[in-house]
Protein backbone atom coordinates (compact mmCIF):
# COMPACT_ATOMS: atom_id res chain seq x y z
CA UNK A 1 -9.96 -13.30 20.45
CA UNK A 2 -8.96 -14.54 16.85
CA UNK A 3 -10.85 -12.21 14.60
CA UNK A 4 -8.03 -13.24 11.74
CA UNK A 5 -7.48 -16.79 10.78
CA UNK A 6 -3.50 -16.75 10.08
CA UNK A 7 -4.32 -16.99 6.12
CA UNK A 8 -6.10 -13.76 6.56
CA UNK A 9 -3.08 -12.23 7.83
CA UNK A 10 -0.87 -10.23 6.02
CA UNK A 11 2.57 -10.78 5.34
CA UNK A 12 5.18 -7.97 6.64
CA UNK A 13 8.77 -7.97 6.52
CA UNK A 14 11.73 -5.47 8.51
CA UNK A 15 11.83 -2.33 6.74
CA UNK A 16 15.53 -2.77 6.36
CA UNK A 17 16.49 0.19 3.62
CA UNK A 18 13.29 0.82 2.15
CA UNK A 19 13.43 3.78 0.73
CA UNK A 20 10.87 6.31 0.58
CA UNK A 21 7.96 6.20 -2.03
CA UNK A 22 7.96 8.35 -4.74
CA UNK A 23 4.88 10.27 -5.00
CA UNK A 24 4.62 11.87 -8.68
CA UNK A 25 1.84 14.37 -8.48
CA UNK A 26 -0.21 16.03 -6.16
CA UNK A 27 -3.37 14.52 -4.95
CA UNK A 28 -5.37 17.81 -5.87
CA UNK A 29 -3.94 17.64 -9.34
CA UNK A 30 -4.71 13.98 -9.50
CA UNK A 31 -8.67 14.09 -8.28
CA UNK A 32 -9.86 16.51 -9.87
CA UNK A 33 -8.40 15.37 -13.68
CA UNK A 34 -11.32 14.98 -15.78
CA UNK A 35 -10.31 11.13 -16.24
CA UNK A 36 -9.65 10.49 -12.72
CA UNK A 37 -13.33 9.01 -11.13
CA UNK A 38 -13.43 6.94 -14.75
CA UNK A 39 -10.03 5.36 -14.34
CA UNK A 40 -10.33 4.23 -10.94
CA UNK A 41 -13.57 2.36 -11.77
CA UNK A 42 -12.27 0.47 -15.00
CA UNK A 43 -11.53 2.39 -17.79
CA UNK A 44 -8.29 1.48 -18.83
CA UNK A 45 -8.53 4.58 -21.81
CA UNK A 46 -9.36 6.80 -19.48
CA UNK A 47 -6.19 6.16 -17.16
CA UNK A 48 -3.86 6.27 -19.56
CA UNK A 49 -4.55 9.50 -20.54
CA UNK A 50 -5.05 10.38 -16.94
CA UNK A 51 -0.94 8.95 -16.66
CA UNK A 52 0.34 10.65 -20.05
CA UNK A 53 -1.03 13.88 -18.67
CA UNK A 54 0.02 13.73 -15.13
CA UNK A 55 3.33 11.76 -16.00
CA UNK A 56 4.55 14.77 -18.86
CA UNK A 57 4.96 16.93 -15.97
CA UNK A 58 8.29 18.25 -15.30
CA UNK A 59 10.43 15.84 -12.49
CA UNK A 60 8.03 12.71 -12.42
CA UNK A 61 9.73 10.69 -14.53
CA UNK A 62 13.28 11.79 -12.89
CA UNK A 63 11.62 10.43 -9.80
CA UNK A 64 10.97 6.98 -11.09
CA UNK A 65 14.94 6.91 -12.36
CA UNK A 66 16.45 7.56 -9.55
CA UNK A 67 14.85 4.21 -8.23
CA UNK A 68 15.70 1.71 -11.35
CA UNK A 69 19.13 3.29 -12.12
CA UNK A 70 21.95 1.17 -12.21
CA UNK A 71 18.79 -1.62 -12.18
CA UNK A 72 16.46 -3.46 -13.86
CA UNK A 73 13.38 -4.12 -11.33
CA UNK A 74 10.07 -5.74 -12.80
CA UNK A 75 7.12 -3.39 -11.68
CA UNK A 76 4.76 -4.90 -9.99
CA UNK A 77 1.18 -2.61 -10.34
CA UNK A 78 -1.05 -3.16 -6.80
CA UNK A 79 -4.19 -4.68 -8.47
CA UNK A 80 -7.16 -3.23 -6.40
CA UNK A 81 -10.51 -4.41 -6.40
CA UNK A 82 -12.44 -1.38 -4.82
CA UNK A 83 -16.66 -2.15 -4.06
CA UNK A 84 -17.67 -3.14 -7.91
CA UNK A 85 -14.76 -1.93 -10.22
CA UNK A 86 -11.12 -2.75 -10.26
CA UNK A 87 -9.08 0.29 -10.03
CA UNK A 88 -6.78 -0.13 -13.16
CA UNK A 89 -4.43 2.98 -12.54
CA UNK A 90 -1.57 1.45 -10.84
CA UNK A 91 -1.84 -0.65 -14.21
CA UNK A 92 -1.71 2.24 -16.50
CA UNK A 93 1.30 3.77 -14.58
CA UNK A 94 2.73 0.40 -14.27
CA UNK A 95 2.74 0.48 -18.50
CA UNK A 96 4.18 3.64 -18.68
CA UNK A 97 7.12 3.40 -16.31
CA UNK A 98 7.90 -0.08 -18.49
CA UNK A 99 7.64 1.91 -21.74
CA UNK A 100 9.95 4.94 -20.43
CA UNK A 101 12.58 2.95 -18.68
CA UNK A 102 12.57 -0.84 -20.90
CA UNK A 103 11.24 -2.82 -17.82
CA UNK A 104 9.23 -5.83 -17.61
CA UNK A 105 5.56 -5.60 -15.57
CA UNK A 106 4.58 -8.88 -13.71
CA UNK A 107 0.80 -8.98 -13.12
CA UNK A 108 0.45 -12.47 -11.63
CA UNK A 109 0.68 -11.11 -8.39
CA UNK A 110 -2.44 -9.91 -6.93
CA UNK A 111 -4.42 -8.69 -4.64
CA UNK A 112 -6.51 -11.62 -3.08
CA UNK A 113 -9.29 -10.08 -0.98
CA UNK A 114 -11.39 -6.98 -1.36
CA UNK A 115 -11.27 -4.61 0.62
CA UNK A 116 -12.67 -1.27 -0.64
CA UNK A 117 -10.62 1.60 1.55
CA UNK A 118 -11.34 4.44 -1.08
CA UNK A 119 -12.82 6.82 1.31
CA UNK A 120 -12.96 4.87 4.27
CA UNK A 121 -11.93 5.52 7.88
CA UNK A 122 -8.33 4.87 9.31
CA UNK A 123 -9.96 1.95 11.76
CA UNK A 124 -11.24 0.24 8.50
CA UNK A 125 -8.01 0.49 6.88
CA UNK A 126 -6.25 -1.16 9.47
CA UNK A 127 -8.84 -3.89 10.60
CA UNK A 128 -9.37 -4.90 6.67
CA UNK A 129 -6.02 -5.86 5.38
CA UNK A 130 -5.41 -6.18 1.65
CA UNK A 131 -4.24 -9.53 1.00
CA UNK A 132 -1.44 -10.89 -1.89
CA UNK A 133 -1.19 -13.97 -4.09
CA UNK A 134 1.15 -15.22 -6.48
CA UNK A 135 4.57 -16.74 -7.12
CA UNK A 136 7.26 -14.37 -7.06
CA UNK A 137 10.67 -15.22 -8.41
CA UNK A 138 14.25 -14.07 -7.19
CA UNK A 139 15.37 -10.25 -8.25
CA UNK A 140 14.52 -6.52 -7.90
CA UNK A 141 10.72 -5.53 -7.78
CA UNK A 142 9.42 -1.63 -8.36
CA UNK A 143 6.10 -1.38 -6.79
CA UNK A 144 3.40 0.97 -8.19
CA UNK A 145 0.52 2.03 -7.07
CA UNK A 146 -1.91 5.04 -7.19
CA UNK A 147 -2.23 6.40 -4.04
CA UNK A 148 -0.15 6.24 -0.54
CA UNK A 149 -2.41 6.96 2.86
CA UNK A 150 -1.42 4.76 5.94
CA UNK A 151 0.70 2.67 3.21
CA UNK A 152 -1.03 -0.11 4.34
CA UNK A 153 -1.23 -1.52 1.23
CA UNK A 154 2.36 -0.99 0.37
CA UNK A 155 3.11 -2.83 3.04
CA UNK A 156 1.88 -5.56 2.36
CA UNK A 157 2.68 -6.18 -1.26
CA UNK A 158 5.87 -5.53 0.11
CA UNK A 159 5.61 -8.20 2.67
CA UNK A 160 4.30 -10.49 -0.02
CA UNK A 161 7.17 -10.25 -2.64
CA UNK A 162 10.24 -10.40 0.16
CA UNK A 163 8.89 -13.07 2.06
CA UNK A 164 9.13 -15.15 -0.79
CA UNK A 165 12.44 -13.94 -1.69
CA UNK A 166 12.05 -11.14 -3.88
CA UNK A 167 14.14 -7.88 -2.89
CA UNK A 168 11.61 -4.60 -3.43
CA UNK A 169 13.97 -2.17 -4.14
CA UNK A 170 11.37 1.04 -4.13
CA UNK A 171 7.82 2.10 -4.22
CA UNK A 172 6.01 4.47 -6.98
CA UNK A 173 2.54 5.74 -6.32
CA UNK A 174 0.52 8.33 -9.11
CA UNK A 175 -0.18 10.44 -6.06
CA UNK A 176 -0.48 10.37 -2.23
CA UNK A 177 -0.17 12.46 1.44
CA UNK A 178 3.30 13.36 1.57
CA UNK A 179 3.39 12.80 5.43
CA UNK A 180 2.76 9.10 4.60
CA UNK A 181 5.97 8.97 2.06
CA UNK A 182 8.23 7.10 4.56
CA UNK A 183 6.99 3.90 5.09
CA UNK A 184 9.20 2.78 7.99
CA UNK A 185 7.76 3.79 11.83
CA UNK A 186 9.93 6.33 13.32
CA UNK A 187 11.75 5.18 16.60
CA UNK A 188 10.14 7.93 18.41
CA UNK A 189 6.65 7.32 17.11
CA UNK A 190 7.02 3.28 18.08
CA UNK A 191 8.46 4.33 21.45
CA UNK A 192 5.52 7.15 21.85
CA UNK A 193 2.64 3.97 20.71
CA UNK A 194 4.40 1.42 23.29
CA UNK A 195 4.39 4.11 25.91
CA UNK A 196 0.94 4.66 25.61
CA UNK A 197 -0.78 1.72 24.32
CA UNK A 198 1.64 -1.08 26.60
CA UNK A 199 -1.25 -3.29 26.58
CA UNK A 200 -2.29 -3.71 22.73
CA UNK A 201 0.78 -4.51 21.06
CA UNK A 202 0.87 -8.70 22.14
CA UNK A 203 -3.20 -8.53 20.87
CA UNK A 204 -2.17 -6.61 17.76
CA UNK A 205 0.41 -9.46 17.16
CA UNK A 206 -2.01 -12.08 17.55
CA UNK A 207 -4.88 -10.49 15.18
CA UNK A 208 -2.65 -9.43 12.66
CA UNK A 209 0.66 -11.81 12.72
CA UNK A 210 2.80 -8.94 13.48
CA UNK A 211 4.34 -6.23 15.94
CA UNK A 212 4.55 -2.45 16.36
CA UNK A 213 7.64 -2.60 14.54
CA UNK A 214 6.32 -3.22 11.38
CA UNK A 215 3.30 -0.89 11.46
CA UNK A 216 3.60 1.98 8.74
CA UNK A 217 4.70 5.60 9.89
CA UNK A 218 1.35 6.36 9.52
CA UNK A 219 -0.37 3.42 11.09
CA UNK A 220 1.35 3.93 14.34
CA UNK A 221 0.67 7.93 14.21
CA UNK A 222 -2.99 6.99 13.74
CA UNK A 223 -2.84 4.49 16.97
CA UNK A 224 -1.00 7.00 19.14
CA UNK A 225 -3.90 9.49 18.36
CA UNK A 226 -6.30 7.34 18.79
CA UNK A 227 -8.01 7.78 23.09
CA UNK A 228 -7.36 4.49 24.65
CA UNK A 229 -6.87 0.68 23.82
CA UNK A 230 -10.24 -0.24 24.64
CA UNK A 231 -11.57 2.22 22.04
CA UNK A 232 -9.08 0.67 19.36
CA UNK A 233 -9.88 -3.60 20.56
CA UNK A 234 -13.85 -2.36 20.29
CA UNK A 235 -13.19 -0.61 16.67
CA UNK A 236 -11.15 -3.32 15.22
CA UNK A 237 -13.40 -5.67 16.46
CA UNK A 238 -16.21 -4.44 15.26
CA UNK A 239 -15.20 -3.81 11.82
CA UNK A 240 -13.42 -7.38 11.67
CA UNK A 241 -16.44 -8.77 12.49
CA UNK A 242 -18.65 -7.05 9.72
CA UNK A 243 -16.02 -8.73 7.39
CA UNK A 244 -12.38 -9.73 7.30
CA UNK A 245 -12.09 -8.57 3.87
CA UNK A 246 -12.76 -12.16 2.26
CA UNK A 247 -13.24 -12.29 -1.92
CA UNK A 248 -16.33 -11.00 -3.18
């Protein structure tokens, strides 16, 4: 069944070394700031001082340094178009981290499709894949963004800037589930999914353009939980067919 044309498909690359992403606050912190719901729908004002706030906290910035040190990575912010709004937070922290550490921000590559997974389930997530445009040249890349769940996202941008020869050399989000900090599956986990679900990983690979290996930590948890691989085919399914996530 090809519920993804292969331009819908996301691009993923081997983990290799990726190191873990460096969550700055905690998501309690982060939601309930005054400035939050206004700064991810639009307000550019509003998430700046949501990022000055958060950001003056002891050990965020000392974080961010012990990614770029010794380097000078262009940030990349994830540019998110949620249901009507663009999220403009990644943005904001993307401007800051420039300011405090003299690095460039490249914002020609974006996000291509919309996919709106504030809030939504873990099936959605997976079956609606955010896609990535633009050129990337050779060198480092810092990835920001403002929140890390499955990483789904993260993975992709990732995918996006090494497959075209750029070398991401970490990953920055405002706030995030701590569980969900290591992007790379666990050998256990991806030995755990293949035990159970033998019989989805070639269909997985044809929908989506890649294998167990290069599901998130997360991703495959939420697979391995999930009852059977009929139940995951019918979800996916479903959802793909309500809409593959194609530009508003």
């Amino acid at each position: 069944m090809q519920l993804l044309a292969a331009d819908r498909q996301p691009s993923r690359t081997a983990w290799g070394d990726t190191p873990p992403v460096a969550i700055l606050a905690s998501e309690t912190l982060t939601k309930q700031h005054p400035d939050y719901a206004a700064a991810k729908t639009g307000d550019i004002e509003a998430a700046m001082s949501l990022i000055d706030e958060l950001m003056g906290r002891r050990g965020a910035l000392r974080r961010v340094s012990m990614l770029v040190r010794r380097l000078s990575p262009t940030i990349v912010p994830v540019h998110a178009v949620e249901s009507n709004s663009i999220n403009v937070i990644p943005s904001a922290l993307a401007q800051y981290i420039g300011g405090a550490f003299d690095l460039s921000v490249e914002y020609s590559i974006l996000q291509a499709n919309r996919v709106s997974h504030t809030g939504s389930s873990g099936y959605h997530r997976l079956a609606t894949p955010p896609l990535f445009a633009g050129n990337v040249e050779p060198g480092d890349y810092l990835i920001v963004d403002d929140f890390v769940g499955q990483g789904g996202t993260l993975a992709n941008i990732r995918g996006h800037i090494q497959a075209q020869g750029g070398h991401v050399v970490g990953l920055v989000t405002l706030t995030g589930k701590k569980r969900s900090a290591t992007l790379a599956g666990e050998s256990q986990t991806l030995q755990d999914l293949r035990a159970q679900h033998a019989a989805l990983e070639d269909w997985w690979s044809e929908v989506f353009g890649y294998g167990f290996a290069l599901l998130t930590e997360s991703e495959a948890r939420y697979l391995l939980n999930s009852p059977d691989v009929d139940t995951i085919r019918a979800r996916i399914a479903e959802i793909a067919r309500e809409g593959d996530g194609r530009p508003g």
